[in-house]
N, C-alpha and C. Protein backbone atom coordinates (compact mmCIF):
# COMPACT_ATOMS: atom_id res chain seq x y z
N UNK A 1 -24.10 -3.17 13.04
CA UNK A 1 -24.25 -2.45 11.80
C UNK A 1 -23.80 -3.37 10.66
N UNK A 2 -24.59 -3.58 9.80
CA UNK A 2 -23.89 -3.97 8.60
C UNK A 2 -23.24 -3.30 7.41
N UNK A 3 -22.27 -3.95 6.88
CA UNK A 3 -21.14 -3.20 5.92
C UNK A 3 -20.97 -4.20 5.31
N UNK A 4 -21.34 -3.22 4.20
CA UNK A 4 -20.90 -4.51 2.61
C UNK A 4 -19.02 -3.55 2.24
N UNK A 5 -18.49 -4.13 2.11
CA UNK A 5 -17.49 -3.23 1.08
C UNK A 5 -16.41 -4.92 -0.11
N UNK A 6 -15.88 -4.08 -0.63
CA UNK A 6 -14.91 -4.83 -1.26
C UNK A 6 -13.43 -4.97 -0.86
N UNK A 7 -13.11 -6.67 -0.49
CA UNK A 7 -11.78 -6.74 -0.06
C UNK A 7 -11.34 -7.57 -1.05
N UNK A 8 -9.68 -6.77 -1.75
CA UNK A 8 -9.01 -7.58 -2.53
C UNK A 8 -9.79 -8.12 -3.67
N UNK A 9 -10.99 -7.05 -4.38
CA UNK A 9 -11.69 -7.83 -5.59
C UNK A 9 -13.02 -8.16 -4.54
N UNK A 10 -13.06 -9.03 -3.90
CA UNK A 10 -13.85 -9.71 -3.45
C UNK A 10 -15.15 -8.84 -2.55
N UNK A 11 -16.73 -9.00 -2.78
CA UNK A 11 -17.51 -8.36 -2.11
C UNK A 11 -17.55 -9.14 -0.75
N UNK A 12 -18.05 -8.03 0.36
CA UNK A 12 -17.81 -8.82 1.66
C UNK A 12 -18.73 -8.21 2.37
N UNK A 13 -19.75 -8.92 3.07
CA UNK A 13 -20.86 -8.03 3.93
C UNK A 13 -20.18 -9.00 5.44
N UNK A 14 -20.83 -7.91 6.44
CA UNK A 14 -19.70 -8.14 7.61
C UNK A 14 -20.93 -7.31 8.71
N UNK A 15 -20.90 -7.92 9.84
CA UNK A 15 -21.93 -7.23 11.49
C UNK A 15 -21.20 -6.92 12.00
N UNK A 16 -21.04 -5.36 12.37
CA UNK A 16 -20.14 -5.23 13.33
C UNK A 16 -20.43 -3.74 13.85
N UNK A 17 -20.11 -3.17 15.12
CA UNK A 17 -20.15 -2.31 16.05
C UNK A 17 -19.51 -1.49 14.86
N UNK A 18 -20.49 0.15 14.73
CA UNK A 18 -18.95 0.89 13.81
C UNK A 18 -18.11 1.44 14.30
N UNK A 19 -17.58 1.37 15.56
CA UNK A 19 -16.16 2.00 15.51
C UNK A 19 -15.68 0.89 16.19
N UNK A 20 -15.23 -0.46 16.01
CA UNK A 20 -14.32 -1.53 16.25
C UNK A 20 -13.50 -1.31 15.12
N UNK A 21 -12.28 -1.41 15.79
CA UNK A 21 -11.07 -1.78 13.93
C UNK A 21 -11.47 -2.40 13.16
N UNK A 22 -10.94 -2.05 11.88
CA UNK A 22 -11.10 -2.89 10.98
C UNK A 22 -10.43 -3.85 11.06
N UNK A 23 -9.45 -3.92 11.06
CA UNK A 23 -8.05 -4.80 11.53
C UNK A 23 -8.83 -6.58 11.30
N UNK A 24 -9.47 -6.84 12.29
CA UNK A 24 -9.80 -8.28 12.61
C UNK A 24 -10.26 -8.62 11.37
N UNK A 25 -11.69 -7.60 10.59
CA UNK A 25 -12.01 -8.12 9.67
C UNK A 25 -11.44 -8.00 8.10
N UNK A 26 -10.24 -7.63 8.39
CA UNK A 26 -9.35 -7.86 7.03
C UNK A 26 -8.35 -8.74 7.14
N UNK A 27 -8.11 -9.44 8.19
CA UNK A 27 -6.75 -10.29 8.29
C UNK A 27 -6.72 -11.41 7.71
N UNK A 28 -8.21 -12.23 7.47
CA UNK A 28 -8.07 -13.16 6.87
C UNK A 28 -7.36 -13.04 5.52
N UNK A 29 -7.43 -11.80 4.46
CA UNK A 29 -7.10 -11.80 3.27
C UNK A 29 -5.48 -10.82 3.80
N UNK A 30 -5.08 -11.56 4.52
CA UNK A 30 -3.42 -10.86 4.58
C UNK A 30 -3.24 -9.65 5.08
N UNK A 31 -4.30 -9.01 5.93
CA UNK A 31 -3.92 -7.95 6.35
C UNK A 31 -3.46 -7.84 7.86
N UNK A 32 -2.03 -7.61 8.36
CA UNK A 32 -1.35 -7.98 9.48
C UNK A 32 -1.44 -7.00 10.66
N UNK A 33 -1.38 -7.90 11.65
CA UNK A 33 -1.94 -6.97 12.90
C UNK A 33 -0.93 -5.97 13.45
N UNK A 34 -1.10 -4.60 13.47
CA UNK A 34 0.10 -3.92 13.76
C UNK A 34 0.42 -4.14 15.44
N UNK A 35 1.41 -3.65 15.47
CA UNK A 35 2.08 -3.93 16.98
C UNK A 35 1.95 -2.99 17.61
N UNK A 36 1.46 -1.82 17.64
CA UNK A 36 1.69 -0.11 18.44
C UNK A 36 0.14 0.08 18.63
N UNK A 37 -0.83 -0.41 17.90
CA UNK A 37 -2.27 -0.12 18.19
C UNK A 37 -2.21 1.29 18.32
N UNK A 38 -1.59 1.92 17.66
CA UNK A 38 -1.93 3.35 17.07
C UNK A 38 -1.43 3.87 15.89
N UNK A 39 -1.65 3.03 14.83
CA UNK A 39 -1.35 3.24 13.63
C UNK A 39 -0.06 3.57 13.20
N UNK A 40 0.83 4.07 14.15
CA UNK A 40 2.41 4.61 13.74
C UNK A 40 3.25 3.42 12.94
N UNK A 41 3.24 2.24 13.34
CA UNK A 41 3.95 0.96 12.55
C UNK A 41 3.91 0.62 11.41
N UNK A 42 2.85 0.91 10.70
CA UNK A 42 2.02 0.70 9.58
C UNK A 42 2.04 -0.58 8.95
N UNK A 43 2.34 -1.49 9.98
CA UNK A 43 2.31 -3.47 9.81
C UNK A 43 0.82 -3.33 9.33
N UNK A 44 0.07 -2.84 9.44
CA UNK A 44 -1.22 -3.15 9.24
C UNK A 44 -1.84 -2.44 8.16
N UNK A 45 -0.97 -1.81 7.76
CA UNK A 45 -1.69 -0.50 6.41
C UNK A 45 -2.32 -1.79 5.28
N UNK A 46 -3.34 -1.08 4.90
CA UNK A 46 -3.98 -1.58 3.63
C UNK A 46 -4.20 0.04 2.41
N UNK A 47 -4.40 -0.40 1.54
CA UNK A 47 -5.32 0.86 0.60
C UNK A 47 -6.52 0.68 0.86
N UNK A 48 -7.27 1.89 1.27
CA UNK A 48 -8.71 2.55 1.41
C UNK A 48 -9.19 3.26 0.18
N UNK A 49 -9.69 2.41 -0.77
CA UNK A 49 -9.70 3.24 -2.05
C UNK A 49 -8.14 3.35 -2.70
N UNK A 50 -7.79 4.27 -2.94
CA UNK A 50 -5.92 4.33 -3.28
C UNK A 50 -5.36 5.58 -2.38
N UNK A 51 -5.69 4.80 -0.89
CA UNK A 51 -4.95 5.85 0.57
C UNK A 51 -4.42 4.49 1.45
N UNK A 52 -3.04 4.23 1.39
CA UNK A 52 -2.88 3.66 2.36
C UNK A 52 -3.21 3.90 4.04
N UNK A 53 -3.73 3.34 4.93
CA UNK A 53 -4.27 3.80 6.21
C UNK A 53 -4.09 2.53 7.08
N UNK A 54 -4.07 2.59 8.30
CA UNK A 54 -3.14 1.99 9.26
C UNK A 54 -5.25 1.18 9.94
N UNK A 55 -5.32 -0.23 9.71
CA UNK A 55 -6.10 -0.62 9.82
C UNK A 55 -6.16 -1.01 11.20
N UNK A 56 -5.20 -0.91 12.07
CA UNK A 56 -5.89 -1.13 13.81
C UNK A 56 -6.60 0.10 14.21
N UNK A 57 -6.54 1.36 13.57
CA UNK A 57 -7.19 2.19 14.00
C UNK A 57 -8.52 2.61 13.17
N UNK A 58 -8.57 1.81 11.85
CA UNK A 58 -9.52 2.51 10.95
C UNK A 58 -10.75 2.17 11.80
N UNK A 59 -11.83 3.04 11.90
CA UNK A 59 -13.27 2.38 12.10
C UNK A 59 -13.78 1.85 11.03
N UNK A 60 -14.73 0.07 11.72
CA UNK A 60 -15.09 -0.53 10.46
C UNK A 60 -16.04 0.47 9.83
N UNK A 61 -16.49 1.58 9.93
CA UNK A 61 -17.55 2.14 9.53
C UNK A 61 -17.08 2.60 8.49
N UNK A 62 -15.59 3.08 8.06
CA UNK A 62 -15.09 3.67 7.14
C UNK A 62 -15.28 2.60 5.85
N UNK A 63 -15.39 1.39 6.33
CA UNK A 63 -15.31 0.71 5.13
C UNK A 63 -16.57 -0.04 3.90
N UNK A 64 -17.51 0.91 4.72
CA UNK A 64 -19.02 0.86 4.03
C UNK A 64 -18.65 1.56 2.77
N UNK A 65 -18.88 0.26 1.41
CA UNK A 65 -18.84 1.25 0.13
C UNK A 65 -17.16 1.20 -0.39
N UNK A 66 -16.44 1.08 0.36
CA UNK A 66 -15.35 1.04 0.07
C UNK A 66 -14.56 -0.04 -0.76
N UNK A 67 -13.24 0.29 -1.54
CA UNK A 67 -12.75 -1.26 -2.21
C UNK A 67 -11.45 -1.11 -1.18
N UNK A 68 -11.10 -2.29 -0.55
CA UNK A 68 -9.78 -2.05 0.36
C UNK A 68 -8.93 -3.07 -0.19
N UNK A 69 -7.46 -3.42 -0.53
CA UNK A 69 -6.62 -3.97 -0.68
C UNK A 69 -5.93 -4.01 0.11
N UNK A 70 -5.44 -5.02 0.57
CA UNK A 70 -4.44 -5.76 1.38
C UNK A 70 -3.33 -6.09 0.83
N UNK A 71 -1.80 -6.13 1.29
CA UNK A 71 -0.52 -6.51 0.79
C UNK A 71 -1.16 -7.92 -0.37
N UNK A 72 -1.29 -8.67 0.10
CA UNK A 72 -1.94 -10.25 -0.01
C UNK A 72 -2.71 -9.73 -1.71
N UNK A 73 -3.42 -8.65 -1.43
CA UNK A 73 -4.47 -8.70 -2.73
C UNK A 73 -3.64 -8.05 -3.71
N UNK A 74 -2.50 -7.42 -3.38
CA UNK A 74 -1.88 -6.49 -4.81
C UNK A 74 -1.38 -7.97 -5.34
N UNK A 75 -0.86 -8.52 -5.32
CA UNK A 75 -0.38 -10.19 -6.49
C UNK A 75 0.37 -9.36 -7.45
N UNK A 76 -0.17 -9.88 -8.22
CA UNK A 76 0.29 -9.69 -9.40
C UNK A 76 -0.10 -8.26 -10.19
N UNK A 77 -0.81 -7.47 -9.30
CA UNK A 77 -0.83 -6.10 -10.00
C UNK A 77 0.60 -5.57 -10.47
N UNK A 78 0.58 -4.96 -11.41
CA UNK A 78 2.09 -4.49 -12.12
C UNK A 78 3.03 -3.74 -11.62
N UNK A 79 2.53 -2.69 -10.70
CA UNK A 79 2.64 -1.44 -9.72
C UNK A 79 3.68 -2.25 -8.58
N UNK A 80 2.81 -2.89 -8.50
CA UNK A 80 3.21 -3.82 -6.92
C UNK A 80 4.31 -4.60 -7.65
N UNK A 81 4.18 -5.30 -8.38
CA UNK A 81 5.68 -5.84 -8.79
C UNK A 81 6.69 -5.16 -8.99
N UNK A 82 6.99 -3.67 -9.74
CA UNK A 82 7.47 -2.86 -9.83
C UNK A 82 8.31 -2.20 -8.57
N UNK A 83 7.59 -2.27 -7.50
CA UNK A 83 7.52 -1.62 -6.29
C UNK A 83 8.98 -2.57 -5.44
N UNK A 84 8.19 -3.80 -5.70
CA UNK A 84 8.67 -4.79 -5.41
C UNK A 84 10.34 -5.26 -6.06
N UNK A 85 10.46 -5.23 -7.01
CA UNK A 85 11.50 -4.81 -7.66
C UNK A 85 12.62 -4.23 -7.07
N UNK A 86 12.04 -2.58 -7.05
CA UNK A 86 13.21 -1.63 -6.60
C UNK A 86 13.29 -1.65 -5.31
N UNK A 87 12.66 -2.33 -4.74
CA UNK A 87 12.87 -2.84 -3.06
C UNK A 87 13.88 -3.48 -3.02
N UNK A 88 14.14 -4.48 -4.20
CA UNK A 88 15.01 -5.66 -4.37
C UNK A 88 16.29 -4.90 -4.41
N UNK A 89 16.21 -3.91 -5.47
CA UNK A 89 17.43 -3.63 -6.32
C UNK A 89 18.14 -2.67 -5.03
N UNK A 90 17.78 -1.86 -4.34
CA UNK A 90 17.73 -0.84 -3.60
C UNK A 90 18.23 -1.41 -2.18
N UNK A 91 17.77 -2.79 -1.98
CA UNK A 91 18.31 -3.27 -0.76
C UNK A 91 17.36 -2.91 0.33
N UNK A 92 16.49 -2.85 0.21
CA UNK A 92 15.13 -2.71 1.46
C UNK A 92 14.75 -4.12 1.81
N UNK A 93 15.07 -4.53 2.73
CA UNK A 93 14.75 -5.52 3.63
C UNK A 93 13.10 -6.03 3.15
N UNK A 94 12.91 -7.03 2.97
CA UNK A 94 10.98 -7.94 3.10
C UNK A 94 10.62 -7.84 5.02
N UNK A 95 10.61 -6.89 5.48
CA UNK A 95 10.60 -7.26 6.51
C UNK A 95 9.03 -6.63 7.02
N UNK A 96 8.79 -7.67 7.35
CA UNK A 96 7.30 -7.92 7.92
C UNK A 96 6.99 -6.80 8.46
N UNK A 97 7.32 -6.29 9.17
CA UNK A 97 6.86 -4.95 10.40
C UNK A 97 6.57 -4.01 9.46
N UNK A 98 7.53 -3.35 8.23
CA UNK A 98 7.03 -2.45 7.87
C UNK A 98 6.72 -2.47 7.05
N UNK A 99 6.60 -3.75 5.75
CA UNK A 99 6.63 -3.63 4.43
C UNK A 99 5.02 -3.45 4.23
N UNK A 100 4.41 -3.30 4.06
CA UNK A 100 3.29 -3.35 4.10
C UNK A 100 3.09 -1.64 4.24
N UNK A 101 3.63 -0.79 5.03
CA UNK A 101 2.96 0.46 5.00
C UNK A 101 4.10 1.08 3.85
N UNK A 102 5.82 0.39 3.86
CA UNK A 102 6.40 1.14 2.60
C UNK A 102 5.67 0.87 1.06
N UNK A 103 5.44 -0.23 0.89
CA UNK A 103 4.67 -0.54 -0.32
C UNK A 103 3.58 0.35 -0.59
N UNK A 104 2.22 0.42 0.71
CA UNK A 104 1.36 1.46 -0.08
C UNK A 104 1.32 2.57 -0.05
N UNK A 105 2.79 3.31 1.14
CA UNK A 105 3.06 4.29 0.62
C UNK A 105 3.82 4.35 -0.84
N UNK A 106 4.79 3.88 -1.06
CA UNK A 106 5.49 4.10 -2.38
C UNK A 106 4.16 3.42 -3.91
N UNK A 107 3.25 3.17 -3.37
CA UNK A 107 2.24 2.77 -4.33
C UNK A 107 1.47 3.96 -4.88
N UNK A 108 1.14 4.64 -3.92
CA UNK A 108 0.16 5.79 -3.33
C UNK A 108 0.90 7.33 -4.21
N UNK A 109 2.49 7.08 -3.98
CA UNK A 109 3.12 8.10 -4.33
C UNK A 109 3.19 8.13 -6.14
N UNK A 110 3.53 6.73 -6.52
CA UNK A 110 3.37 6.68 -7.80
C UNK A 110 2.49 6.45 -8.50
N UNK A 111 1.19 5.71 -7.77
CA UNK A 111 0.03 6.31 -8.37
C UNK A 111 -1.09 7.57 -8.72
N UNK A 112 -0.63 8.20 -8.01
CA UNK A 112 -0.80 9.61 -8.13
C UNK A 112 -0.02 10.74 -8.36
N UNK A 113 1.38 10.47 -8.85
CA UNK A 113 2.42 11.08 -9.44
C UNK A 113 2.92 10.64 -10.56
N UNK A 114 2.88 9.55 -10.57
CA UNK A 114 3.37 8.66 -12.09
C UNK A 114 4.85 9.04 -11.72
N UNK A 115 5.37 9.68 -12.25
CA UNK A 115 6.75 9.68 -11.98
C UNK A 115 7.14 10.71 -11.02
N UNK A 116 7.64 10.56 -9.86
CA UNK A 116 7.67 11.29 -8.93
C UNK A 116 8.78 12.70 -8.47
N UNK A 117 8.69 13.56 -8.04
CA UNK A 117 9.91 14.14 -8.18
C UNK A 117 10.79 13.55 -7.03
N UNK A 118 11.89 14.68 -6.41
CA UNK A 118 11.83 14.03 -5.50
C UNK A 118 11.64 14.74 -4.18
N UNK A 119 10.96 16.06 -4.39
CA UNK A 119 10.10 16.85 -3.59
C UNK A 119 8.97 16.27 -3.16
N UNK A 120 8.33 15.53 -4.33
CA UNK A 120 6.86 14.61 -4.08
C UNK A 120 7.60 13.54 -3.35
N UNK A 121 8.06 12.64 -3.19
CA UNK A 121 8.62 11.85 -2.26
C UNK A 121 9.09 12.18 -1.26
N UNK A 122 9.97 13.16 -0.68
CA UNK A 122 9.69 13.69 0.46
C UNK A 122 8.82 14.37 1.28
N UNK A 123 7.86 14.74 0.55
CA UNK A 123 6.80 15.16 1.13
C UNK A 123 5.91 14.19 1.72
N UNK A 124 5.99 13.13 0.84
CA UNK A 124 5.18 11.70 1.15
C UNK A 124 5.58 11.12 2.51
N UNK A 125 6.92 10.52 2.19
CA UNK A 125 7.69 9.93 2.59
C UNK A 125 7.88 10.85 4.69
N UNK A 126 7.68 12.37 4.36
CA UNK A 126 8.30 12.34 5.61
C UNK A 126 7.94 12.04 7.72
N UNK A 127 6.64 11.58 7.14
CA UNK A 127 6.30 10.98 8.83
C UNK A 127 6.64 9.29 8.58
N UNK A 128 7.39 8.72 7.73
CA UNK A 128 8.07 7.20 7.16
C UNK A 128 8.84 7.41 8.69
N UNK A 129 8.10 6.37 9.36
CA UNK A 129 9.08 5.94 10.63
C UNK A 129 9.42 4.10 10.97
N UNK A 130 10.66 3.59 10.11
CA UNK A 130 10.99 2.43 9.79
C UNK A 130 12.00 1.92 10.37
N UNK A 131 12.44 0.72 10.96
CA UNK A 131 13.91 0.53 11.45
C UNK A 131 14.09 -0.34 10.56
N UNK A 132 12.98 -1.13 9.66
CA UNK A 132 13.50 -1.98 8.12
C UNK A 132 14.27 -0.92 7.10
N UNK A 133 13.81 0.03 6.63
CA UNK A 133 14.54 0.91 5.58
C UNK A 133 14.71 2.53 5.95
N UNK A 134 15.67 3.19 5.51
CA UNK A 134 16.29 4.51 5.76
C UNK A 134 15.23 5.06 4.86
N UNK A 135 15.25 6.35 4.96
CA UNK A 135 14.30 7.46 4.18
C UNK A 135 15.10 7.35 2.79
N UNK A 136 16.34 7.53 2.76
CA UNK A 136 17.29 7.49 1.52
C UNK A 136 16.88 6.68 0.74
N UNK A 137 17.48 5.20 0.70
CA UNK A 137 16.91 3.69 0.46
C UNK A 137 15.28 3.72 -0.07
N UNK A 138 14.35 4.30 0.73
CA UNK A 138 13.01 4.65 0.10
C UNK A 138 12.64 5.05 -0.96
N UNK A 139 13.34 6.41 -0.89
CA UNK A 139 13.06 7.45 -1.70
C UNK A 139 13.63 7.01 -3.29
N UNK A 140 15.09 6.32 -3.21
CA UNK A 140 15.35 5.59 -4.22
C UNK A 140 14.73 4.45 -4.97
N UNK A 141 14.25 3.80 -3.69
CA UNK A 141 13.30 2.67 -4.47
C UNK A 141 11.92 3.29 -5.43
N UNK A 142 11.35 4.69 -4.97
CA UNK A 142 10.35 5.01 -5.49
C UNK A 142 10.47 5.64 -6.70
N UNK A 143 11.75 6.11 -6.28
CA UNK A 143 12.30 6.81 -8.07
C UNK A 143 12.18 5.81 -8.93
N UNK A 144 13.18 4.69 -8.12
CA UNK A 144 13.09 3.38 -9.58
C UNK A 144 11.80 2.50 -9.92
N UNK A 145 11.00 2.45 -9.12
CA UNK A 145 9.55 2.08 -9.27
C UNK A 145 9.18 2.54 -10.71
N UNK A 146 8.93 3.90 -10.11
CA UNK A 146 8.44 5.01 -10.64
C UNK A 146 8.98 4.49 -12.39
N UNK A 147 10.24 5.05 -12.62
CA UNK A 147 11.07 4.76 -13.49
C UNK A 147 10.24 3.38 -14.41
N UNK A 148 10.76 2.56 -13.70
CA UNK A 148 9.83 0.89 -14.17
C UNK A 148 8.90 1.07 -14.57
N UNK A 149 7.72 1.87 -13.82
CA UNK A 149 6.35 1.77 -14.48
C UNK A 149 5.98 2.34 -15.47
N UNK A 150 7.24 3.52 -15.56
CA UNK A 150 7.08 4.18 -17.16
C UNK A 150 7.51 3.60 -18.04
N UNK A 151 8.53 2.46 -18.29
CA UNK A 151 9.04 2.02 -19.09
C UNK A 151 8.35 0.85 -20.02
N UNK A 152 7.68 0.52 -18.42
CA UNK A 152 6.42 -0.76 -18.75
C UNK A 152 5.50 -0.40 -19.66
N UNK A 153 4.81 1.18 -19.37
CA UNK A 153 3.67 1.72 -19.94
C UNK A 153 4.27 2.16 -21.04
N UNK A 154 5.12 2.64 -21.35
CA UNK A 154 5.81 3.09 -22.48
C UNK A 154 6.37 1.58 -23.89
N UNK A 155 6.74 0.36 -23.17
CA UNK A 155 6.44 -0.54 -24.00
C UNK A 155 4.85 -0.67 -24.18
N UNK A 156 4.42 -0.86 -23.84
CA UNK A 156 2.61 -1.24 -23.78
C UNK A 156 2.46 -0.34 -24.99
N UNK A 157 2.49 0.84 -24.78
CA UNK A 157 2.39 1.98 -25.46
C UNK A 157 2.72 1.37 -26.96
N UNK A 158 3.91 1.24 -27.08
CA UNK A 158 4.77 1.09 -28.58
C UNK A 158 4.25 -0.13 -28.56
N UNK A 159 3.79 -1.57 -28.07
CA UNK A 159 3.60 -2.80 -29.04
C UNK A 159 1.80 -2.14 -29.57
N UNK A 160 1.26 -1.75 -28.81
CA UNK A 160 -0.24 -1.42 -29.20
C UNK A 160 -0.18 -0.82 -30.32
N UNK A 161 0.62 0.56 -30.40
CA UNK A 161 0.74 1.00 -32.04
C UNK A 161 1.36 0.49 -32.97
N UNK A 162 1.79 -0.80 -33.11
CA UNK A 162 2.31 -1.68 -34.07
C UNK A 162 1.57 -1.99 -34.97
C-alpha cells in the first residue's frame, strides 16, 4: 500500500503492508523503538496530528494523510522548550525510556488546555506509567509549562501592541 503522510514538516511517501507498525518507518527522524511492543512504555510515542500514540503499535495505515512529529521534530518549537524547561526545574530525569511519551503527553495537555487545571492533568496524566518520573513531579512540570507558555504568549501579546 502506499502512504504519503508528513513526518516532522517533511512529506514522505512510503510501501508498506497496512497493518505493520509504524515504528520502523519513523525512526529514522528520531522516533525510538519502544521496549514492551505494546504500547504501555511510550519510548516510542510520537504526535498523530496533536494525539500522542505509542508507534510500535500504530498501523502504518493510520498514517495516510497524516502530519506526525517525532521527539527529534519538536526542536525548537516553543511548547517543547517550555515543556522542556519545567522538566528541568521540576527534576524529571531526560531519560530515554520515557521522555518521549511524558513530553507529548504534557504537550497534548497544554495544547488543548492552555493552562491546565489540575483536574485536567490528572485526568490526562492517569494511565502515566513511568519509573523516570512520579505522577506528582509531572503534574508540576505541566502546571509550570503551562504557566511559561502563558507568559511567553502574553509577552508576544504586549510587544505586538506597542
Amino acid at each position: 500500500m502506499k502512504i504519503e503522510f508528513t513526518l516532522n514538516g517533511i512529506h514522505r511517501v512510503i510501501e508498506s503492508a497496512p497493518t505493520e507498525p509504524a515504528w520502523p518507518h519513523l525512526a529514522e527522524e528520531g522516533a525510538r523503538e519502544g521496549r514492551c511492543r505494546g504500547g504501555n512504555c511510550l519510548r516510542c510515542a510520537v504526535l498523530l496530528g496533536d494525539r500522542p500514540v505509542p508507534s510500535c503499535i500504530l498501523p502504518v495505515y493510520r498514517l495516510q494523510g497524516a502530519h506526525v512529529t517525532t521527539l527529534v521534530g519538536m526542536g525548537e518549537n516553543p511548547l517543547f522548550l517550555d515543556i522542556m524547561r519545567a522538566f528541568d526545574k521540576v527534576g524529571i530525569s531526560r531519560c530515554e525510556d520515557a521522555l518521549p511519551g511524558l513530553v507529548m503527553l504534557a504537550y497534548q495537555i497544554i495544547s488543548e488546555k492552555s493552562i491546565p487545571s489540575d483536574m485536567d492533568i490528572q485526568d490526562y496524566s492517569r494511565y502515566l506509567v513511568t519509573r523516570c518520573a512520579g505522577r506528582d513531579e509531572f503534574e508540576r512540570a505541566v502546571r509550570l509549562a503551562g504557566r511559561l507558555q502563558g507568559r511567553r504568549k502574553a509577552d508576544r501579546r504586549e510587544r505586538v501592541s506597542r
